[in-house]
N, C-alpha and C. Protein backbone atom coordinates (compact mmCIF):
# COMPACT_ATOMS: atom_id res chain seq x y z
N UNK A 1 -5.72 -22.02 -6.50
CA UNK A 1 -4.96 -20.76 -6.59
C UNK A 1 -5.85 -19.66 -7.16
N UNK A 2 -5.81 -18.84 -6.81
CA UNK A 2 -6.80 -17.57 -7.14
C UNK A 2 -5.95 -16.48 -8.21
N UNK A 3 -6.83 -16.93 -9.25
CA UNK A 3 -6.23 -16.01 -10.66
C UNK A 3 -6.55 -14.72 -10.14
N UNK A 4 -7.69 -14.25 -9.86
CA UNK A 4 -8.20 -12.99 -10.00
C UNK A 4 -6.72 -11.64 -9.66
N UNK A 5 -7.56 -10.73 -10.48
CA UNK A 5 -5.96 -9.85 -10.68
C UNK A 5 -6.59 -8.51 -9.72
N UNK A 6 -5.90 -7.20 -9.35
CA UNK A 6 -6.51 -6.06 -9.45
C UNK A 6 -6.16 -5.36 -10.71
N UNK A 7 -6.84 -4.48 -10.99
CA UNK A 7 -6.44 -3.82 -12.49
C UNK A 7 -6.92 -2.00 -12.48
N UNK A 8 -5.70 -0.99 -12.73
CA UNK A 8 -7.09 -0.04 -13.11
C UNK A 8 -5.94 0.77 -13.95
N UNK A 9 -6.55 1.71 -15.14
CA UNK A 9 -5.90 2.08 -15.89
C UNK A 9 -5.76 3.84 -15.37
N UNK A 10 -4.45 4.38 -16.11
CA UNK A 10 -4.00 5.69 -15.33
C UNK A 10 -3.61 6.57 -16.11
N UNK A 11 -3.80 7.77 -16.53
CA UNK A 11 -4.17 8.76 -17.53
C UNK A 11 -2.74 9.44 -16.70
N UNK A 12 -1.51 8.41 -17.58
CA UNK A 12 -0.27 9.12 -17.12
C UNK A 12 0.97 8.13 -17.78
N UNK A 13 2.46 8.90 -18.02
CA UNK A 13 3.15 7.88 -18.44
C UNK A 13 3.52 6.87 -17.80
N UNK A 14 4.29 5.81 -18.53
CA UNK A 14 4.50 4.76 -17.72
C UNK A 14 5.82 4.97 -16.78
N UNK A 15 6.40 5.98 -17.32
CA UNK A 15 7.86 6.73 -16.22
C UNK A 15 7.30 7.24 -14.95
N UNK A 16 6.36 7.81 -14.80
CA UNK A 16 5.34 8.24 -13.76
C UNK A 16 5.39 7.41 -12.73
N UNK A 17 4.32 6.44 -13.78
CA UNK A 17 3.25 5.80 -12.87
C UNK A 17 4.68 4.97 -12.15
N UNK A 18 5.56 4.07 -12.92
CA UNK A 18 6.97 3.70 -12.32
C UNK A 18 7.36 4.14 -10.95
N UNK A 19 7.73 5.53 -11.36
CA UNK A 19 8.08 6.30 -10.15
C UNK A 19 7.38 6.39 -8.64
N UNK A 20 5.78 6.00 -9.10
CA UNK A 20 4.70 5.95 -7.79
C UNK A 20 4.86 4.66 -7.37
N UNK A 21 5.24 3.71 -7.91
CA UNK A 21 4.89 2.23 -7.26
C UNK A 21 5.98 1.88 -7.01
N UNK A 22 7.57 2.58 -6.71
CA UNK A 22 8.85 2.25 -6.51
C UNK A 22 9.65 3.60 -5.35
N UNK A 23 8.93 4.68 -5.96
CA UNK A 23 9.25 5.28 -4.52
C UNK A 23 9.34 5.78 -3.51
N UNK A 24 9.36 5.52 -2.13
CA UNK A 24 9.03 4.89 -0.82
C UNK A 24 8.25 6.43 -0.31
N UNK A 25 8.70 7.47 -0.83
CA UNK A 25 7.33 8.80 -0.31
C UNK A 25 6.07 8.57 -1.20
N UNK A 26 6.28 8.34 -2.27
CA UNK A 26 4.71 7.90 -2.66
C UNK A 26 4.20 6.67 -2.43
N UNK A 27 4.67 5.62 -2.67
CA UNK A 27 4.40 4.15 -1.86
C UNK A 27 3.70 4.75 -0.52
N UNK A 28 3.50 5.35 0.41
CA UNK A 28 3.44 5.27 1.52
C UNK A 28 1.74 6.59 1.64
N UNK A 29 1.50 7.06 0.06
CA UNK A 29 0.62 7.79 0.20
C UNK A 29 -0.70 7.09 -0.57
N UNK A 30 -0.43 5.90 -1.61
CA UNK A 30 -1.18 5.19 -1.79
C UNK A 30 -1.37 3.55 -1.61
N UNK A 31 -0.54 3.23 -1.41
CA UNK A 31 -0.77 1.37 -0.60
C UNK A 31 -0.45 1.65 0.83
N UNK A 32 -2.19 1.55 1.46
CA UNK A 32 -2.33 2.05 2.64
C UNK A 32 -1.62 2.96 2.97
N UNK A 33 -2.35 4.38 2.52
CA UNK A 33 -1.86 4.98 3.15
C UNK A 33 -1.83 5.70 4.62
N UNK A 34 -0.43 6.29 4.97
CA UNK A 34 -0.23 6.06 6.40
C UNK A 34 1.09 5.55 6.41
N UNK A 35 0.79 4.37 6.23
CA UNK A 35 1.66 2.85 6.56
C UNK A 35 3.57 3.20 5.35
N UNK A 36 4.66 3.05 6.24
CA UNK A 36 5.42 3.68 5.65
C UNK A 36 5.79 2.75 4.72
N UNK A 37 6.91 2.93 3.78
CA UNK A 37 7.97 2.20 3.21
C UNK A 37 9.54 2.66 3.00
N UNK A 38 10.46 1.63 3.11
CA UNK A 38 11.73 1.76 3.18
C UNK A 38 12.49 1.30 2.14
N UNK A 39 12.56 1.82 1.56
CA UNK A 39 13.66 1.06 0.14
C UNK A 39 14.86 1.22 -0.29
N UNK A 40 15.85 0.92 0.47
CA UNK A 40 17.12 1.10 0.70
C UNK A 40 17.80 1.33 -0.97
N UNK A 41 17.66 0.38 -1.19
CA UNK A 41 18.42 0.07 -3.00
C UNK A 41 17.09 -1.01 -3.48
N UNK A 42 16.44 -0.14 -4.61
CA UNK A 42 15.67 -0.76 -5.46
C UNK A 42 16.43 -2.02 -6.44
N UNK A 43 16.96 -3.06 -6.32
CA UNK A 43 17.09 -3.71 -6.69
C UNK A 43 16.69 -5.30 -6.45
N UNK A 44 16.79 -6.58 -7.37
CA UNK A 44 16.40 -7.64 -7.08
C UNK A 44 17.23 -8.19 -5.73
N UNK A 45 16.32 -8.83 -4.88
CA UNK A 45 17.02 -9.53 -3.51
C UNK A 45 17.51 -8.62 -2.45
N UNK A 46 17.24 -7.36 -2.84
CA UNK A 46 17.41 -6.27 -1.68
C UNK A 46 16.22 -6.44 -0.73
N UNK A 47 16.40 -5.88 0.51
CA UNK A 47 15.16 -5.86 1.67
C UNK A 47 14.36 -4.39 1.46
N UNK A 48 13.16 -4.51 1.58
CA UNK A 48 12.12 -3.38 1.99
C UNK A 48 11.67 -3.43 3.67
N UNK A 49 11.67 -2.52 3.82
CA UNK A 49 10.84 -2.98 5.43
C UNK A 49 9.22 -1.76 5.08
N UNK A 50 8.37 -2.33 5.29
CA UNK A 50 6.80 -1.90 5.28
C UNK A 50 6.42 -1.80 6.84
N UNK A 51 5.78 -0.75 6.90
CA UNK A 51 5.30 -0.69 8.11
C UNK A 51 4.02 -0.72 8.02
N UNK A 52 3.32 -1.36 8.52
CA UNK A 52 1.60 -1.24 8.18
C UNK A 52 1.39 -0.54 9.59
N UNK A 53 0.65 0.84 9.37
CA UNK A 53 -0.03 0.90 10.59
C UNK A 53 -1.82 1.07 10.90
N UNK A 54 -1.93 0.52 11.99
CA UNK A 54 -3.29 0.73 11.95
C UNK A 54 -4.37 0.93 11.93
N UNK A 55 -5.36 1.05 10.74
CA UNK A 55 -6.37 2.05 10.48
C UNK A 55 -7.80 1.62 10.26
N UNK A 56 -8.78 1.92 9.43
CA UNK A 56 -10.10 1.31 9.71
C UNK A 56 -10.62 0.20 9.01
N UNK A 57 -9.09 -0.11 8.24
CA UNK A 57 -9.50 -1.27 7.21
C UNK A 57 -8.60 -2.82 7.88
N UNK A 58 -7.61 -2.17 8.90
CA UNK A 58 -7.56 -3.63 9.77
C UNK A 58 -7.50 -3.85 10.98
N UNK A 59 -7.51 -4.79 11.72
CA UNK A 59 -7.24 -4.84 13.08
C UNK A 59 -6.55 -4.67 14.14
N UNK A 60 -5.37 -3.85 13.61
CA UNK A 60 -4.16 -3.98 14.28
C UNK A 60 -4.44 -2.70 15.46
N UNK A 61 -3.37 -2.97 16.23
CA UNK A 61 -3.63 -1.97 17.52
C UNK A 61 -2.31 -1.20 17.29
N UNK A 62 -1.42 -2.03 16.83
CA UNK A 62 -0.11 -1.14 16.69
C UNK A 62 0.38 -1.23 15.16
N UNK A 63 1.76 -0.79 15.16
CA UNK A 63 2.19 -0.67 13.98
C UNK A 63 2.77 -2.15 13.68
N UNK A 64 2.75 -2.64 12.47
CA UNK A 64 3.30 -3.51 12.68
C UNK A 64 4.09 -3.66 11.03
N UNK A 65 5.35 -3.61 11.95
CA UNK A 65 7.21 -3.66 10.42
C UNK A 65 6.82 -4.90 10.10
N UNK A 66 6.89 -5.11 8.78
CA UNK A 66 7.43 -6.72 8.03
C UNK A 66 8.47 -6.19 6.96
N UNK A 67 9.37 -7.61 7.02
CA UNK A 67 10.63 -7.36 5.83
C UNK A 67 10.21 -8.13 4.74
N UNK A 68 10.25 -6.84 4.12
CA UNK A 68 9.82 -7.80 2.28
C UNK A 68 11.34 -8.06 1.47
N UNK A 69 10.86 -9.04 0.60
CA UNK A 69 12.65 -9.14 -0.55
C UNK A 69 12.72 -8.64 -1.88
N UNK A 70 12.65 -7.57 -2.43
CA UNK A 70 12.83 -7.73 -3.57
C UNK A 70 12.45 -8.88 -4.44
N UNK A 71 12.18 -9.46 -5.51
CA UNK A 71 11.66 -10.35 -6.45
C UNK A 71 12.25 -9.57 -7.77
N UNK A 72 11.65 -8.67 -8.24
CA UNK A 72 12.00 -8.72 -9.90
C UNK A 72 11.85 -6.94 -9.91
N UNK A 73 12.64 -6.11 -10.30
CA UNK A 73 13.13 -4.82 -10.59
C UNK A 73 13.50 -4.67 -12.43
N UNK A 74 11.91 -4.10 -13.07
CA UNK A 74 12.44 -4.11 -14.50
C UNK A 74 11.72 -3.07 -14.47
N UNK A 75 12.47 -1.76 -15.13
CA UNK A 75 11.59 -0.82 -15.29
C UNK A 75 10.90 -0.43 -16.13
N UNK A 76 9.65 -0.05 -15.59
CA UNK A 76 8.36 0.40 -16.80
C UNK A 76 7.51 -1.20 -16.85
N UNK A 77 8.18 -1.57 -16.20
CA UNK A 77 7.15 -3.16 -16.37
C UNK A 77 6.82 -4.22 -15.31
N UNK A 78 7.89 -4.14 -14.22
CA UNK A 78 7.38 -5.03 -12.98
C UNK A 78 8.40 -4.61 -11.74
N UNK A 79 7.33 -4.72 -10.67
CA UNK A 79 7.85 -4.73 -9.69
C UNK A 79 7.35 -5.80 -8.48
N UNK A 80 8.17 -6.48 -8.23
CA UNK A 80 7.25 -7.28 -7.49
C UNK A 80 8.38 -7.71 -5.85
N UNK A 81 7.54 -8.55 -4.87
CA UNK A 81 8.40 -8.68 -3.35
C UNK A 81 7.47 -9.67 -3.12
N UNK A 82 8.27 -10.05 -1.57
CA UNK A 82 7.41 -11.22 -1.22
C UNK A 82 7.84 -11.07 0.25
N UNK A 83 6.85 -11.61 0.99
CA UNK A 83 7.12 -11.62 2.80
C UNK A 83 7.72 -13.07 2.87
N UNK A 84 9.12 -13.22 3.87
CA UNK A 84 9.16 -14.26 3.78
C UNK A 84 9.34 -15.60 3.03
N UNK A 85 8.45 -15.87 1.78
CA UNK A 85 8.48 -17.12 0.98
C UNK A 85 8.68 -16.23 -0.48
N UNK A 86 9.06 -17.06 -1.39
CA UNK A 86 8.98 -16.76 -2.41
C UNK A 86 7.20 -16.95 -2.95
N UNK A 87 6.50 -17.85 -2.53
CA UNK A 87 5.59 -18.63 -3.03
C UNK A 87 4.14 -16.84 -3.05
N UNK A 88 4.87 -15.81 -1.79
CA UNK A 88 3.81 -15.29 -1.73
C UNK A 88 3.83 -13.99 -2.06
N UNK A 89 4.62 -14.15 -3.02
CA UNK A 89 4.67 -12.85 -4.17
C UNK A 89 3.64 -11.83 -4.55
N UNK A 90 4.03 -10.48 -3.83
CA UNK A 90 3.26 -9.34 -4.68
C UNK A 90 3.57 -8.62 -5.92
N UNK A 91 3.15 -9.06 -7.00
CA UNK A 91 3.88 -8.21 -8.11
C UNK A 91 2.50 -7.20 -8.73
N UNK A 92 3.89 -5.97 -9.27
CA UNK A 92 2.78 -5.08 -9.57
C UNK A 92 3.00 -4.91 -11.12
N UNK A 93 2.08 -4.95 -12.34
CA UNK A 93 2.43 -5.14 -13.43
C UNK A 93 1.95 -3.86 -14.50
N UNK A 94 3.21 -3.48 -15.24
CA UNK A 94 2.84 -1.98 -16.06
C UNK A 94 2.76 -2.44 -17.33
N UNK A 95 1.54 -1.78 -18.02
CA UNK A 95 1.52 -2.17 -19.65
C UNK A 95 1.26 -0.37 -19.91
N UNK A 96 1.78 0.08 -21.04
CA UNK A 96 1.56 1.19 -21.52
C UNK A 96 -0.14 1.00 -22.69
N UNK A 97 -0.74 1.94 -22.42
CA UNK A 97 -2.00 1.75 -23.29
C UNK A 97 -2.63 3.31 -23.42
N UNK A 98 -2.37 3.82 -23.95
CA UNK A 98 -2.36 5.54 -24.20
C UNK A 98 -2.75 6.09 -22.77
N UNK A 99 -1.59 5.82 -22.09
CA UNK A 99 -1.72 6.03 -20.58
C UNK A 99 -1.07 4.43 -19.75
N UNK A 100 -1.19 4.28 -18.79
CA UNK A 100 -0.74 3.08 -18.18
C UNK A 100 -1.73 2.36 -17.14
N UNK A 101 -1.59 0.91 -17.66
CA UNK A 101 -2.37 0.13 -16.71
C UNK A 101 -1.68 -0.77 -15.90
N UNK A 102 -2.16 -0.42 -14.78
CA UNK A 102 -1.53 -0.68 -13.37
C UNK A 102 -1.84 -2.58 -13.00
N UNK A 103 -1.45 -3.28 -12.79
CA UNK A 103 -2.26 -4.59 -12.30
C UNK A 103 -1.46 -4.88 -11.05
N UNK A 104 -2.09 -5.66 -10.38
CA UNK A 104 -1.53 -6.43 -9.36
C UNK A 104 -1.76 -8.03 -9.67
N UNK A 105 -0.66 -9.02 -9.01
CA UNK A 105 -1.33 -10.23 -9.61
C UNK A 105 -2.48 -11.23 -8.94
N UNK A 106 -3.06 -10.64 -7.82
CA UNK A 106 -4.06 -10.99 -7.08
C UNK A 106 -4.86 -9.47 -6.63
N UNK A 107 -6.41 -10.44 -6.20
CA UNK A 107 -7.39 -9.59 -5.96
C UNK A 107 -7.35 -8.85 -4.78
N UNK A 108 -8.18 -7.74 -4.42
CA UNK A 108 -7.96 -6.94 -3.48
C UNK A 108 -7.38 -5.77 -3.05
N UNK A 109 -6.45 -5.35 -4.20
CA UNK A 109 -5.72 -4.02 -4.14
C UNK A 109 -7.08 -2.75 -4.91
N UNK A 110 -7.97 -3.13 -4.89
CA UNK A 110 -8.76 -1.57 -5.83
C UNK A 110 -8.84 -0.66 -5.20
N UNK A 111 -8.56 -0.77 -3.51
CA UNK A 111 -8.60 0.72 -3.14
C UNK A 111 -7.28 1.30 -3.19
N UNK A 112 -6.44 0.62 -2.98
CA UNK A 112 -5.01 0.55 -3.45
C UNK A 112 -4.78 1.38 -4.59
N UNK A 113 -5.38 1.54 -5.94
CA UNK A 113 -5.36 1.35 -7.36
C UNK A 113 -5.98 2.65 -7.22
N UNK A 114 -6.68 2.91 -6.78
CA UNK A 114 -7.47 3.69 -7.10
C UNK A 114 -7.19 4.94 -6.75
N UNK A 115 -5.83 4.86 -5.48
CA UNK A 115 -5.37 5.74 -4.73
C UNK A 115 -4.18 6.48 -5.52
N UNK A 116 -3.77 5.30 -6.09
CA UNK A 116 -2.44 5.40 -6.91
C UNK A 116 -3.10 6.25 -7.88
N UNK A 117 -3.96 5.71 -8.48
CA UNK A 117 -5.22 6.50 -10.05
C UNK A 117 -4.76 7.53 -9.45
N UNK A 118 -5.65 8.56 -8.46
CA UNK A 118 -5.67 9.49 -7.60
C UNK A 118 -4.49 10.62 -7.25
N UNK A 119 -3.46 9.87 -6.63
CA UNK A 119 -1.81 10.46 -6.54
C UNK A 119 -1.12 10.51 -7.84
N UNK A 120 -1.25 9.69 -9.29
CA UNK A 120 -0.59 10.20 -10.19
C UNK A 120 -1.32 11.33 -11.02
N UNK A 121 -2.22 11.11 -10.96
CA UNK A 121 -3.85 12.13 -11.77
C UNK A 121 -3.77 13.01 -11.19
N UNK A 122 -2.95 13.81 -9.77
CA UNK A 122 -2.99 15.02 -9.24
C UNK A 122 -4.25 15.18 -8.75
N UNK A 123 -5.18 14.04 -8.68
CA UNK A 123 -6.78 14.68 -7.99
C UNK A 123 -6.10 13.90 -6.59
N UNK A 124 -7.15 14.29 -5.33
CA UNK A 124 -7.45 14.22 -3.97
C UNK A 124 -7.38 12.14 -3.88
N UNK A 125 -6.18 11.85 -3.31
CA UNK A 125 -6.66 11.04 -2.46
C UNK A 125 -7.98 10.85 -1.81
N UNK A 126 -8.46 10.02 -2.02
CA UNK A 126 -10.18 9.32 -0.92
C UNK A 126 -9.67 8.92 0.31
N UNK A 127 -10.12 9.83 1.40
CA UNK A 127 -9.26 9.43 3.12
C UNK A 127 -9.93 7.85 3.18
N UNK A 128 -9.31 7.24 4.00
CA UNK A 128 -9.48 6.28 4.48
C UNK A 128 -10.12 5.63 5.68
């Protein structure tokens, strides 16, 4: 199982940064952005539908919807979903630290992170 986390810290409150990783117009300007999100009712066991569409970081030719589930809705501290299984959980994790640090619980989100850094910090998104 692969511990490795993503991590990056964000020169903003943790009500903020909350607000960027839960709702679905900013979701959609930094985790891949492009690619939409739908979040009917932020709550546990509710559906998201994600649209990934495709750009220079994957292969896809079209757009392609997946339905995510809700997992865990606590605010200021986790948000997390899963495609399908429980087993394959994305959670995103907030600690306040004179500003807020963002984690994910697996590797691979830093451009992700960095975008988010970016959209709450009021500086320029990095195009993609």
């Amino acid at each position: 199982m692969n511990k490795e986390k993503s991590s990056i810290w964000i020169d903003a409150s943790i009500a903020t940064v909350w607000q960027a990783i839960t709702d679905e117009e900013q979701l959609s300007q930094w985790y891949a952005p492009g690619s939409t999100w739908k979040i009917p009712k932020l709550e546990a066991g509710e559906k998201i539908t994600f649209t990934l569409m495709p750009n220079a970081h994957n292969q896809l030719s079209e757009e392609l919807p997946m339905n995510l589930t809700i997992q865990h809705v606590i605010p200021n501290r986790e948000f997390s979903f899963y495609l399908e299984v429980p087993e394959t959980v994305i959670a995103i994790y907030l600690e306040e630290r004179n500003g807020t640090t963002v984690t994910f619980n697996m590797s691979g989100y830093e451009s992700s992170l960095t975008n988010l850094k970016a959209l709450v910090e009021e500086k320029n998104i990095p195009k993609f």
